[in-house]
Every structure is written in structure tokens, then in C-alpha cells.
PDB file of N, CA and C in Angstrom:
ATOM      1  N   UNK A   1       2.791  20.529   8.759  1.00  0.00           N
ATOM      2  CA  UNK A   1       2.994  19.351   7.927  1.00  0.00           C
ATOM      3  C   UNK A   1       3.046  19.798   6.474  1.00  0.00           C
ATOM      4  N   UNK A   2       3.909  19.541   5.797  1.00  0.00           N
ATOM      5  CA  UNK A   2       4.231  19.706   4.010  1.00  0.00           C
ATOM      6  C   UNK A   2       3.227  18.925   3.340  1.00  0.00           C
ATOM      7  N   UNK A   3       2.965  20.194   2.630  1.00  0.00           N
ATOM      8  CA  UNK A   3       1.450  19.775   1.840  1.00  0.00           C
ATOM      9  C   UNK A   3       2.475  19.175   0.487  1.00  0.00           C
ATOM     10  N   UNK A   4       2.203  17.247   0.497  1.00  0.00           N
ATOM     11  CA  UNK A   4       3.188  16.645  -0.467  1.00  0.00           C
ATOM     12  C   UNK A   4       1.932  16.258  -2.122  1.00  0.00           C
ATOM     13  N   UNK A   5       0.632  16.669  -1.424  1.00  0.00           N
ATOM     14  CA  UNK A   5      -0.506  15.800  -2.790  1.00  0.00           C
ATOM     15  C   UNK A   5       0.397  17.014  -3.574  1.00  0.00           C
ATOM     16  N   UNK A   6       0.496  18.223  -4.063  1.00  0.00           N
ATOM     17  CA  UNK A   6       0.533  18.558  -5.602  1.00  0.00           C
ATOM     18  C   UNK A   6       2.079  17.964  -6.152  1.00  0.00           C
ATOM     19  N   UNK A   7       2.638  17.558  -5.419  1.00  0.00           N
ATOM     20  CA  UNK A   7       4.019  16.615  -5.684  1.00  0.00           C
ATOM     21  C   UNK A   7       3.929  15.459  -6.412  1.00  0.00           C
ATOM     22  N   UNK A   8       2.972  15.080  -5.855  1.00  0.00           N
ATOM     23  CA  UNK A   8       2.660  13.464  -6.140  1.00  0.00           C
ATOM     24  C   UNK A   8       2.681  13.236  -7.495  1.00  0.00           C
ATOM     25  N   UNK A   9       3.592  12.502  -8.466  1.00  0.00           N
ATOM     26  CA  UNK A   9       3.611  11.586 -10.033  1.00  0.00           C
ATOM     27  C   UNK A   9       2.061  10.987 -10.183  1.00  0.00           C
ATOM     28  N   UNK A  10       1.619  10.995 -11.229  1.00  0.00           N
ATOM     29  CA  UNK A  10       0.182   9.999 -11.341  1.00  0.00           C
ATOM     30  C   UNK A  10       1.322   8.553 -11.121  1.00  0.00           C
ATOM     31  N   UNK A  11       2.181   8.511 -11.513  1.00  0.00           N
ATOM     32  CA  UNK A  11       2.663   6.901 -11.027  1.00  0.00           C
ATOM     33  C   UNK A  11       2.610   6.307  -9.478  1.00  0.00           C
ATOM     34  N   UNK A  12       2.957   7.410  -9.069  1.00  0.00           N
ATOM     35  CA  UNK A  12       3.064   7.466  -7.237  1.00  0.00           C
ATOM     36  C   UNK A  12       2.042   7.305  -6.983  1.00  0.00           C
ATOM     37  N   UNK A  13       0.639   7.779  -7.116  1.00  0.00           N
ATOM     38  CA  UNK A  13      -0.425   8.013  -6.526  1.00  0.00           C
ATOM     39  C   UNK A  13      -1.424   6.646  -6.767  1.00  0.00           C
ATOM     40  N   UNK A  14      -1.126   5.868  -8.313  1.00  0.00           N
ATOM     41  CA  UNK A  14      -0.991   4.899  -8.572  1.00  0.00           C
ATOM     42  C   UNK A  14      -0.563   3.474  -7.479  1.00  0.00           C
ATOM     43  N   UNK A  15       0.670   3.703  -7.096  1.00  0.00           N
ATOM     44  CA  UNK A  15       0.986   2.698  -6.361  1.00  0.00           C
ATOM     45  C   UNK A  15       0.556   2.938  -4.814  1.00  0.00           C
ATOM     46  N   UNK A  16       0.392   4.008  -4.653  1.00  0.00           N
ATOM     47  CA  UNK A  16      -0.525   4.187  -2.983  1.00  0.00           C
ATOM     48  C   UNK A  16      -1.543   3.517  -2.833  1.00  0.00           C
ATOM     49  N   UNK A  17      -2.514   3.504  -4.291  1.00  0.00           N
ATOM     50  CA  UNK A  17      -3.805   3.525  -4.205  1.00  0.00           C
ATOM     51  C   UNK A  17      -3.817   2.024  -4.064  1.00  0.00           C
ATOM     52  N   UNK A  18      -2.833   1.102  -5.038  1.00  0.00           N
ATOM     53  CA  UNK A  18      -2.703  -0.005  -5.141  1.00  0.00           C
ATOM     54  C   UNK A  18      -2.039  -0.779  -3.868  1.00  0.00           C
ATOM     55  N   UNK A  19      -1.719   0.051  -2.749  1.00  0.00           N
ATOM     56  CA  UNK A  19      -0.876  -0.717  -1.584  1.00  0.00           C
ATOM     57  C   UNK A  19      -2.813  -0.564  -0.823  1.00  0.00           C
ATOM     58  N   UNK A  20      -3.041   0.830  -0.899  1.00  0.00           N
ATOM     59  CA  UNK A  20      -4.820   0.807  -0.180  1.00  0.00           C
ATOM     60  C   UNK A  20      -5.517  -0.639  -0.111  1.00  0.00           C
ATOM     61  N   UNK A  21      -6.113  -0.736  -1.720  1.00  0.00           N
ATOM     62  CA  UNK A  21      -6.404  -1.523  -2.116  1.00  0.00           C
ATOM     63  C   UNK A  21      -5.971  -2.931  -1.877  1.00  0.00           C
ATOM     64  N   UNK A  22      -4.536  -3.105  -1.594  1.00  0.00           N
ATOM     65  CA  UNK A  22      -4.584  -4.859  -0.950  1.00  0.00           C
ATOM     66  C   UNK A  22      -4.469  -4.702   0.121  1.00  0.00           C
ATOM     67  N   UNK A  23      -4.544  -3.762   1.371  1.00  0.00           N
ATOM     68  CA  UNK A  23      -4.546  -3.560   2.631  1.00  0.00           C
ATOM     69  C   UNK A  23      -6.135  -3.595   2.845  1.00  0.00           C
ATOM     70  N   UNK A  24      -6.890  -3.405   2.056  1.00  0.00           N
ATOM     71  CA  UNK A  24      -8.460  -3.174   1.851  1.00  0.00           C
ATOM     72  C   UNK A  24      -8.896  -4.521   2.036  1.00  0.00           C
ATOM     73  N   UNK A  25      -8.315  -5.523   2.404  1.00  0.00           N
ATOM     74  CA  UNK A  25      -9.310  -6.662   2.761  1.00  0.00           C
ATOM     75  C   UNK A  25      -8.908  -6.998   4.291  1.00  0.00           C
ATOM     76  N   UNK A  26      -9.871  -7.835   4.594  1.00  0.00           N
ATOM     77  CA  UNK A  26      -9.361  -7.955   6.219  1.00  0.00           C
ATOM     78  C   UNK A  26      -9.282  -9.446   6.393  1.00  0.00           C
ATOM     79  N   UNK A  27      -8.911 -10.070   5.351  1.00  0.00           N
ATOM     80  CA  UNK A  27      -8.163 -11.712   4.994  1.00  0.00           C
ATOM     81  C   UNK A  27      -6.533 -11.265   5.310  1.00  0.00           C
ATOM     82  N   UNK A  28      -6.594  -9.937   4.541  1.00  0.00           N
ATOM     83  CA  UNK A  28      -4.885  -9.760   3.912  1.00  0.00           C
ATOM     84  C   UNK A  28      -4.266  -9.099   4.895  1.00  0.00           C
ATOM     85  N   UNK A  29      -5.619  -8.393   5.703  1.00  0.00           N
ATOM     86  CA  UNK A  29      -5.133  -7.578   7.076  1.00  0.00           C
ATOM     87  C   UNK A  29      -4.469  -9.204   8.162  1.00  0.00           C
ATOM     88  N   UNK A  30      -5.143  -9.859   8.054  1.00  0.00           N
ATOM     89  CA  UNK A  30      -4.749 -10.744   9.020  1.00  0.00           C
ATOM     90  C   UNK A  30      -3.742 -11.585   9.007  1.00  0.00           C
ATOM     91  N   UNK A  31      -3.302 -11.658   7.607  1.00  0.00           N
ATOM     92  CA  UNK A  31      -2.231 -12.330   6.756  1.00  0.00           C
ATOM     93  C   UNK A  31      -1.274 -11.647   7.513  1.00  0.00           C
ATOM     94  N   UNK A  32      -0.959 -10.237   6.976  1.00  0.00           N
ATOM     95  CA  UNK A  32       0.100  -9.502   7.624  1.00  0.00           C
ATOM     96  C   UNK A  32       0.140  -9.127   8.967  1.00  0.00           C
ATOM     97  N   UNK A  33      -0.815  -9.479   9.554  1.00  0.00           N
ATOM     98  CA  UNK A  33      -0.580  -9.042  11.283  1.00  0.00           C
ATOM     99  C   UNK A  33      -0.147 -10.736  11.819  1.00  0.00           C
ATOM    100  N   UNK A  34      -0.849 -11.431  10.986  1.00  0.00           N
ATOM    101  CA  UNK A  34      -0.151 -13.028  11.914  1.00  0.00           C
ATOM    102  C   UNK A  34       1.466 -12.872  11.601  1.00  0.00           C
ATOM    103  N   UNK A  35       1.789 -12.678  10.709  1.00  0.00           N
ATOM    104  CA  UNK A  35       3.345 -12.532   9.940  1.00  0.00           C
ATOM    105  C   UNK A  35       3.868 -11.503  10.959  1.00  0.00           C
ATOM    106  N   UNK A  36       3.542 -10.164  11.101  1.00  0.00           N
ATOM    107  CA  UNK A  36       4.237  -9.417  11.660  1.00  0.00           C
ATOM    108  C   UNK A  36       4.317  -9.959  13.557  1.00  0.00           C
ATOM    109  N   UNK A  37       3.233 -10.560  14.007  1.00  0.00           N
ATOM    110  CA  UNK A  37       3.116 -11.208  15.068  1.00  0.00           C
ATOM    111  C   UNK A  37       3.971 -12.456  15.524  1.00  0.00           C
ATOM    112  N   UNK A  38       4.322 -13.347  14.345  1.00  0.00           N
ATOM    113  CA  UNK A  38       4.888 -14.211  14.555  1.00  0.00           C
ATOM    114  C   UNK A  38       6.907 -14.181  14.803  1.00  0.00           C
ATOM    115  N   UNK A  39       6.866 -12.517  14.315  1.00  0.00           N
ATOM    116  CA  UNK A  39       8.503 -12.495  13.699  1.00  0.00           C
ATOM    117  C   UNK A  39       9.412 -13.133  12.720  1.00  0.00           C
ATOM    118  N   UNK A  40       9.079 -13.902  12.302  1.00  0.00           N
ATOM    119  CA  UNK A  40       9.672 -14.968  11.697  1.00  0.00           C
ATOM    120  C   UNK A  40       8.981 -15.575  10.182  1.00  0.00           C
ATOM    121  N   UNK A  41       9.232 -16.120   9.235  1.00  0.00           N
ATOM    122  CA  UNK A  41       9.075 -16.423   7.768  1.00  0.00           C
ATOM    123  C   UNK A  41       8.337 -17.376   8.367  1.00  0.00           C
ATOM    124  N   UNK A  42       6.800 -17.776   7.748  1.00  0.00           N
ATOM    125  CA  UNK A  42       5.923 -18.583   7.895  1.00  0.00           C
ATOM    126  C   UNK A  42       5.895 -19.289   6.186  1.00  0.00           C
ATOM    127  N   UNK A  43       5.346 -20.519   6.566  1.00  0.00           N
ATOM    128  CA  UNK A  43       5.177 -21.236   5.359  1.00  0.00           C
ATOM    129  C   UNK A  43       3.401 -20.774   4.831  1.00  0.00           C
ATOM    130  N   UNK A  44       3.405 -21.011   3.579  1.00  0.00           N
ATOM    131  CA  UNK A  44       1.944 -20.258   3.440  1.00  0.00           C
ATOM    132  C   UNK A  44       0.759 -21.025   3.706  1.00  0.00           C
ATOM    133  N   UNK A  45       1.200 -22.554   3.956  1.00  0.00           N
ATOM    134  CA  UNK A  45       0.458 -23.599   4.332  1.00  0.00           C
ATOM    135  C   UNK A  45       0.013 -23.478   5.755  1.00  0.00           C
ATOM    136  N   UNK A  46       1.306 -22.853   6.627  1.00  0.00           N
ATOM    137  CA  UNK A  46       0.644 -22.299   8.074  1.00  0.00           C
ATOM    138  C   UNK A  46       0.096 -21.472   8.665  1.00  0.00           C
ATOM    139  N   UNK A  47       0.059 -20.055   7.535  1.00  0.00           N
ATOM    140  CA  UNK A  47      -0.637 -19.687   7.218  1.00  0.00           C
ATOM    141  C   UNK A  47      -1.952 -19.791   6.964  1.00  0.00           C
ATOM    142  N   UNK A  48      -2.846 -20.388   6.106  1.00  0.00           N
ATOM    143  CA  UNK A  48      -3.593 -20.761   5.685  1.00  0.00           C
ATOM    144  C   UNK A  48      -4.742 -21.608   6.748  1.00  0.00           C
ATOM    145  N   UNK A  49      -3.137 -22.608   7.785  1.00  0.00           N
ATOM    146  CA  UNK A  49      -4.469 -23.670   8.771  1.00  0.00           C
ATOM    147  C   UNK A  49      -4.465 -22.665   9.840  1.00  0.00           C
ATOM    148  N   UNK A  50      -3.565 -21.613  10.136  1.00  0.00           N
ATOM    149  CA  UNK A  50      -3.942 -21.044  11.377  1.00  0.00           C
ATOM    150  C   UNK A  50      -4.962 -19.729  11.273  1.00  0.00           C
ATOM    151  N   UNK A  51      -5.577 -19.339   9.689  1.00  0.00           N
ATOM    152  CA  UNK A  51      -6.453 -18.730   9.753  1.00  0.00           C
ATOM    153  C   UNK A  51      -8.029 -19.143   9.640  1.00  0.00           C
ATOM    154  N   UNK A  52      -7.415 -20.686   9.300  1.00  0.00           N
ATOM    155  CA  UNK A  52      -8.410 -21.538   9.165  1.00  0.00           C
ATOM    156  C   UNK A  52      -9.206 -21.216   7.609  1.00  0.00           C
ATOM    157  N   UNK A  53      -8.118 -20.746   6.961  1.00  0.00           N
ATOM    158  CA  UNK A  53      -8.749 -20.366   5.020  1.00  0.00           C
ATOM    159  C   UNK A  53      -8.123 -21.692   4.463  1.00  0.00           C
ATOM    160  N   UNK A  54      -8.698 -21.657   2.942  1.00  0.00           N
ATOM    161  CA  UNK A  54      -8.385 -22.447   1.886  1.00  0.00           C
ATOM    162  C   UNK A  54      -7.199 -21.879   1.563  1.00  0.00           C
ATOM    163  N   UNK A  55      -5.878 -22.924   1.445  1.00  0.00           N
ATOM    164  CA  UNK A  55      -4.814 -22.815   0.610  1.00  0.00           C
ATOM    165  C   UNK A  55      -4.924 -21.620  -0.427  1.00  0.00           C
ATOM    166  N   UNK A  56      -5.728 -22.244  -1.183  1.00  0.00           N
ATOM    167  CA  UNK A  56      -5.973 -21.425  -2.679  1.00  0.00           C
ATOM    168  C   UNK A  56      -6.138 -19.901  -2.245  1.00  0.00           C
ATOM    169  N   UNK A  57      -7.536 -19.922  -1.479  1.00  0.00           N
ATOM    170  CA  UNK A  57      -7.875 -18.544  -0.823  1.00  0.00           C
ATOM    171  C   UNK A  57      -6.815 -17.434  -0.555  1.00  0.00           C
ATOM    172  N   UNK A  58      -5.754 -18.040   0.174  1.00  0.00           N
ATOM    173  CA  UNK A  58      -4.736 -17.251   1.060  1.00  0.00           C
ATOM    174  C   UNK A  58      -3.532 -17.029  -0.313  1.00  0.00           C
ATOM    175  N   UNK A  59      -3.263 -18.209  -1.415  1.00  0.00           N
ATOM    176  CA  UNK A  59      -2.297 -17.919  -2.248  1.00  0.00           C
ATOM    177  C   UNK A  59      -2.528 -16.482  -3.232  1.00  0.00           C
ATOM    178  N   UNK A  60      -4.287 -16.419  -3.600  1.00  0.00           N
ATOM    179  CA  UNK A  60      -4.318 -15.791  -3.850  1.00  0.00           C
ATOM    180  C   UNK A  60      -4.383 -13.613  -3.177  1.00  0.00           C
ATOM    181  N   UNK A  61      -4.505 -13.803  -1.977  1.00  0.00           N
ATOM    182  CA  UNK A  61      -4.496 -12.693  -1.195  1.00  0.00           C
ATOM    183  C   UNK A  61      -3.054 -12.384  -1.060  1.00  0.00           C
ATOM    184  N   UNK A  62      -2.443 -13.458  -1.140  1.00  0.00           N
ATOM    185  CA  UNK A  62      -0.186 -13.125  -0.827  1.00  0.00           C
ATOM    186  C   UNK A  62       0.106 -13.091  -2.104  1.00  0.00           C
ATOM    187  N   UNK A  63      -0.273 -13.151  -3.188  1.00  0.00           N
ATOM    188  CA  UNK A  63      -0.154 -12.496  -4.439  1.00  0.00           C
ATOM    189  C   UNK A  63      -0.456 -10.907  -4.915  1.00  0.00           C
ATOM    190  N   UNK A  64      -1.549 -10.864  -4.227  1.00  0.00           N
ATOM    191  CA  UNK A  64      -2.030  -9.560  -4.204  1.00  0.00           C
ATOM    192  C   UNK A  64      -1.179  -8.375  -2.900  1.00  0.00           C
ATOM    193  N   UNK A  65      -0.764  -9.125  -1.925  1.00  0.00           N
ATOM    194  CA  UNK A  65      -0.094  -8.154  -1.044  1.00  0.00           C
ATOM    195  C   UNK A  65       1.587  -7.972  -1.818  1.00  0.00           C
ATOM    196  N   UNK A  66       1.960  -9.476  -2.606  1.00  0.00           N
ATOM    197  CA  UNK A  66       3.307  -9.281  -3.297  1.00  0.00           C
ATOM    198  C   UNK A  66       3.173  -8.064  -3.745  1.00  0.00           C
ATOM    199  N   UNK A  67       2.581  -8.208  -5.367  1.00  0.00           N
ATOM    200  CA  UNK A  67       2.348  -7.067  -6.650  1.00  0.00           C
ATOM    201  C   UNK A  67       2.341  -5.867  -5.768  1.00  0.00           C
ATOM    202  N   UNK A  68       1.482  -5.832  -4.532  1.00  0.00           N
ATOM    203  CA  UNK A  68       1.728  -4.316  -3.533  1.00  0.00           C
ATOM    204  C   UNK A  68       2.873  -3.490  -2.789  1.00  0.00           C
ATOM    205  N   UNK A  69       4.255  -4.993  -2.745  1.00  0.00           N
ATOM    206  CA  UNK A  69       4.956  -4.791  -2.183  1.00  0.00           C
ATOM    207  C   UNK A  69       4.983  -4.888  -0.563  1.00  0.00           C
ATOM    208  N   UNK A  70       4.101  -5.350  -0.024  1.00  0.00           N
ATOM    209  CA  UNK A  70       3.742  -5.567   1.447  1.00  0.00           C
ATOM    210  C   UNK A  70       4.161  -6.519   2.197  1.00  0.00           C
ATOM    211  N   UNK A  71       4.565  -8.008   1.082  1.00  0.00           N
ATOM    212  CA  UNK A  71       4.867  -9.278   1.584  1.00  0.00           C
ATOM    213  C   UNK A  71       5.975  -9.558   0.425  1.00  0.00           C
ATOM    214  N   UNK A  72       7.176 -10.258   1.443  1.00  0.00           N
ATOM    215  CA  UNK A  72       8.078 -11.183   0.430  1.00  0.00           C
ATOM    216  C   UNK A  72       7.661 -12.372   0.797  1.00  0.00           C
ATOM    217  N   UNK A  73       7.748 -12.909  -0.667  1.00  0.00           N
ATOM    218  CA  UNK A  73       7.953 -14.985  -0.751  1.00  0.00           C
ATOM    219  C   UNK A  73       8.817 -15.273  -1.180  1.00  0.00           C
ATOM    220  N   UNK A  74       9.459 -16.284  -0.669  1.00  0.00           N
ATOM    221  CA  UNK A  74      10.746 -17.026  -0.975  1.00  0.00           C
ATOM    222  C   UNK A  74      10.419 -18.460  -1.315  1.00  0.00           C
ATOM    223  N   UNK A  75      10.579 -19.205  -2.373  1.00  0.00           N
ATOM    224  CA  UNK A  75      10.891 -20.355  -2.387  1.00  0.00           C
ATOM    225  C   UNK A  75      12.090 -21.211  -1.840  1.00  0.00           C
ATOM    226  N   UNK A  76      11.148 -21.909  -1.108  1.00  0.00           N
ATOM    227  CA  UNK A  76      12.284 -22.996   0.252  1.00  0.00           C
ATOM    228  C   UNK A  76      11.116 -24.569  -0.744  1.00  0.00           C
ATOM    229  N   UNK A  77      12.244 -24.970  -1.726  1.00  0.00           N
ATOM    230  CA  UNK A  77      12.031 -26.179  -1.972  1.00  0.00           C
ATOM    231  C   UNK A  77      10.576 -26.055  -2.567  1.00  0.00           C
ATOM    232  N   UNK A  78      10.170 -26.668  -2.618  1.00  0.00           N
ATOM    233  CA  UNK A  78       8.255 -26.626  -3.411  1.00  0.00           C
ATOM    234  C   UNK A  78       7.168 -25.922  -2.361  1.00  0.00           C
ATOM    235  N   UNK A  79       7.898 -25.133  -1.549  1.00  0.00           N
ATOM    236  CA  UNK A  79       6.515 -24.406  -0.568  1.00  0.00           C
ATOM    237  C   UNK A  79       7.100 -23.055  -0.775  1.00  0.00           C
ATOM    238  N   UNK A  80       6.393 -22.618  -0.551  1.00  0.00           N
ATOM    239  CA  UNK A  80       6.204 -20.694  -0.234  1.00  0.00           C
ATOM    240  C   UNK A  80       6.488 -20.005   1.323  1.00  0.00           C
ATOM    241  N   UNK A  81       7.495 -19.359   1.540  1.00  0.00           N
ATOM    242  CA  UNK A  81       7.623 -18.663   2.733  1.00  0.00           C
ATOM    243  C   UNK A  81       7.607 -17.227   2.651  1.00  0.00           C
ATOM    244  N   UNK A  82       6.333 -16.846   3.935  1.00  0.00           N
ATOM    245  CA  UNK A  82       6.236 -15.115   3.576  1.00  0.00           C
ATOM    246  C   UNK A  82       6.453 -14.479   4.502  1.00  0.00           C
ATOM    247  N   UNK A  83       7.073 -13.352   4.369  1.00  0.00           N
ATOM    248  CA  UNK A  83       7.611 -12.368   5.372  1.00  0.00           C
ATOM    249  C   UNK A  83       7.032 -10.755   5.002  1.00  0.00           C
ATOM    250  N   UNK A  84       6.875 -10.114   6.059  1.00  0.00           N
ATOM    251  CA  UNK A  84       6.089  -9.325   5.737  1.00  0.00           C
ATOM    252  C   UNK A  84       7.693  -8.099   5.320  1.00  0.00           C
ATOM    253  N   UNK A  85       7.175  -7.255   4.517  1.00  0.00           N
ATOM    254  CA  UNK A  85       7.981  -6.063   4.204  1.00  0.00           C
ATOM    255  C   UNK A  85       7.895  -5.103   5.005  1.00  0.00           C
ATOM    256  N   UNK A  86       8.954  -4.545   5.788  1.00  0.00           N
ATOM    257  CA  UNK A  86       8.797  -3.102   6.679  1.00  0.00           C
ATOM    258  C   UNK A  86       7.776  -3.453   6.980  1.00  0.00           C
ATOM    259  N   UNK A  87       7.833  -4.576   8.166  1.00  0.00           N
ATOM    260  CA  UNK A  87       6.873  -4.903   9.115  1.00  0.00           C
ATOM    261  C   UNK A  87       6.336  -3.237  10.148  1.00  0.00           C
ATOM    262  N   UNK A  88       7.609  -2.917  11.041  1.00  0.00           N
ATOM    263  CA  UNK A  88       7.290  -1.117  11.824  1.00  0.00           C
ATOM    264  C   UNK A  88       6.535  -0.706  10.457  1.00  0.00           C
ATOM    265  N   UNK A  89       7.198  -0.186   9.217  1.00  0.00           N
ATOM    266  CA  UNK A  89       6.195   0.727   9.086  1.00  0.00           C
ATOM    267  C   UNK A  89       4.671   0.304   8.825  1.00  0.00           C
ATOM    268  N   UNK A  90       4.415  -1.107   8.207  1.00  0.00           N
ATOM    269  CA  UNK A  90       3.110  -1.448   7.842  1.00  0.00           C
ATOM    270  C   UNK A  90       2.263  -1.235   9.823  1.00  0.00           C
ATOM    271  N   UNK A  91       3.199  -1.602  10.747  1.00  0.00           N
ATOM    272  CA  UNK A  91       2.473  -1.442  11.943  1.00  0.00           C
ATOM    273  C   UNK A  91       2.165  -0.068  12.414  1.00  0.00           C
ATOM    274  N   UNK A  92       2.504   0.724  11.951  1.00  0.00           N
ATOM    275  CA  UNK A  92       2.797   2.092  12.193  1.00  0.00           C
ATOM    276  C   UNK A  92       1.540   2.797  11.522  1.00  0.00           C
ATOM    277  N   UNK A  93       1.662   2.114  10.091  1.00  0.00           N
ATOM    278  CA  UNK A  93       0.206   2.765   9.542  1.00  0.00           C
ATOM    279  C   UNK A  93      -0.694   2.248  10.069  1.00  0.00           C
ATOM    280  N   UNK A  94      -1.029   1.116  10.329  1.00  0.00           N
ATOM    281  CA  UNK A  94      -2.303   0.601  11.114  1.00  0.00           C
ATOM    282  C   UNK A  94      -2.823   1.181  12.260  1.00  0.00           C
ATOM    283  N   UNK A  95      -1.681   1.969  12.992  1.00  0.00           N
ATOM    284  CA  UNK A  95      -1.670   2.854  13.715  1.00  0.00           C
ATOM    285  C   UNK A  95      -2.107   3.544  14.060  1.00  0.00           C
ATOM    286  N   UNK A  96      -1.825   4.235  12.705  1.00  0.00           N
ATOM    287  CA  UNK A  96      -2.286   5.660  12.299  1.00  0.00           C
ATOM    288  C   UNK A  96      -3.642   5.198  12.009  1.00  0.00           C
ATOM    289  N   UNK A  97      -4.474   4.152  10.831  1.00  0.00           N
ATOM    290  CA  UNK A  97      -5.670   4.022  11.048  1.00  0.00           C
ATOM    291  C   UNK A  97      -6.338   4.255  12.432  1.00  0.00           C
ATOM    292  N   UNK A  98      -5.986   3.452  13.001  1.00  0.00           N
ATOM    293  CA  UNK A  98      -7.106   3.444  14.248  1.00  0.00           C
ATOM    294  C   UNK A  98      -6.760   5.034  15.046  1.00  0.00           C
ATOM    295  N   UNK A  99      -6.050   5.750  15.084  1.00  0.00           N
ATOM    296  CA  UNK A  99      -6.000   7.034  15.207  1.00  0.00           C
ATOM    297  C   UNK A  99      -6.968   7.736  14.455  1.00  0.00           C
ATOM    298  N   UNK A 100      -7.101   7.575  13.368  1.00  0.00           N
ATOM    299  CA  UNK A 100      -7.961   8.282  12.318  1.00  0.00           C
ATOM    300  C   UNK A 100      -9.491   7.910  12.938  1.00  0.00           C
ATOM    301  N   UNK A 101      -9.981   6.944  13.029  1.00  0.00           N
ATOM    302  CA  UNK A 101     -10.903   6.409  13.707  1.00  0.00           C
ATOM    303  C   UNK A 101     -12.020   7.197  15.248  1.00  0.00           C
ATOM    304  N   UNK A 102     -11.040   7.509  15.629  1.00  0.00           N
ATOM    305  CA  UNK A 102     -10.889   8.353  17.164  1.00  0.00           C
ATOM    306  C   UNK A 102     -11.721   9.273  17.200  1.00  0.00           C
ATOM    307  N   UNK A 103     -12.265   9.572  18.203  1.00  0.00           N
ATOM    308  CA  UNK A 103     -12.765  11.135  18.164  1.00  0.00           C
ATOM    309  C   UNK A 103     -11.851  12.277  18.450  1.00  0.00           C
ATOM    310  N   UNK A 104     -12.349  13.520  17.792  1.00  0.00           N
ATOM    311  CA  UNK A 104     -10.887  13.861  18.147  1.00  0.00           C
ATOM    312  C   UNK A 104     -11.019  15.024  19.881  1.00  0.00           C
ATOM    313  N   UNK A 105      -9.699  14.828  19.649  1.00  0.00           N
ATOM    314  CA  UNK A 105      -9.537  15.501  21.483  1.00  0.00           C
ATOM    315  C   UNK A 105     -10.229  17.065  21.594  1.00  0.00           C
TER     316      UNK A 105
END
């Protein structure tokens, strides 16, 4: 495997840390696994009753996965619809978490 850390821009390493960091809650984990589960653009309101959170709660966690790049929103009329970004790869790393997790062989 290509050793890529002495490559890495402080800008790059920057925005990794910052995708970590909104993947680092397990509100936002669930945000993006209902989204990637569902296939399809959810409204953030259905969102919200099917996690059983506060509106507010959840607007602010899909703000934080936006700025990360993890989730698109689209305005459809006065509501919010979110779709997750490179759903495979965000599933792929989660993946790889619970791999990491493991004991190893």
C-alpha cells in the first residue's frame, strides 16, 4: 500500500479531519445510513419524524454533514431534500470502520 500521509497538503488533511469530525456523531451516522437505506431524496422533515429528533436538531447535523460534503440539499419549494453524496463510497468506509474494529486474523 503507498505510503500517501507525507503527500498530504495541510489543506487536504484539513478537510479529512473535517469529513471525521461530522461522521463523528451517531445522529449524523444515522442521518446518512437512513438516506443511503432509503435510495431516494428524503424531505428533512421525514427525516427528522422517522428518527424521532427535533426538526431543529437534525437541520442542524445536515448542515454540518453539507459544509463536509457528505449530504446534498436541494430546495423543492419551502422544504429541504437530502441525498446523501457517494452514497458506495460513504458505505464502503463504514466498512472499513467496522473492519478496523475486528480482531485481527
Amino acid at each position: 500500500m503507498p505510503n500517501i500521509a507525507p503527500s498530504l497538503k495541510d489543506e487536504e488533511l484539513e478537510r479529512y479531519a473535517d469529513r471525521l469530525k461530522a461522521l463523528g456523531s451517531p445522529a449524523r451516522l444515522r442521518i446518512l445510513l437512513m438516506l443511503i437505506g432509503t435510495k431516494r431524496p428524503l424531505h428533512i422533515k421525514a427525516v427528522a419524524e422517522n428518527l424521532g429528533m427535533d426538526y431543529a436538531a437534525v437541520y442542524r447535523h445536515v448542515e454540518t454533514l453539507k459544509r463536509a460534503r457528505l449530504l446534498e440539499v436541494y430546495e423543492v419549494g419551502r422544504s429541504r431534500v437530502l441525498t446523501p453524496a457517494r452514497p458506495d463510497s460513504i458505505k464502503a468506509f463504514l466498512e472499513l470502520l467496522s473492519s478496523l474494529g475486528q480482531e485481527p486474523s
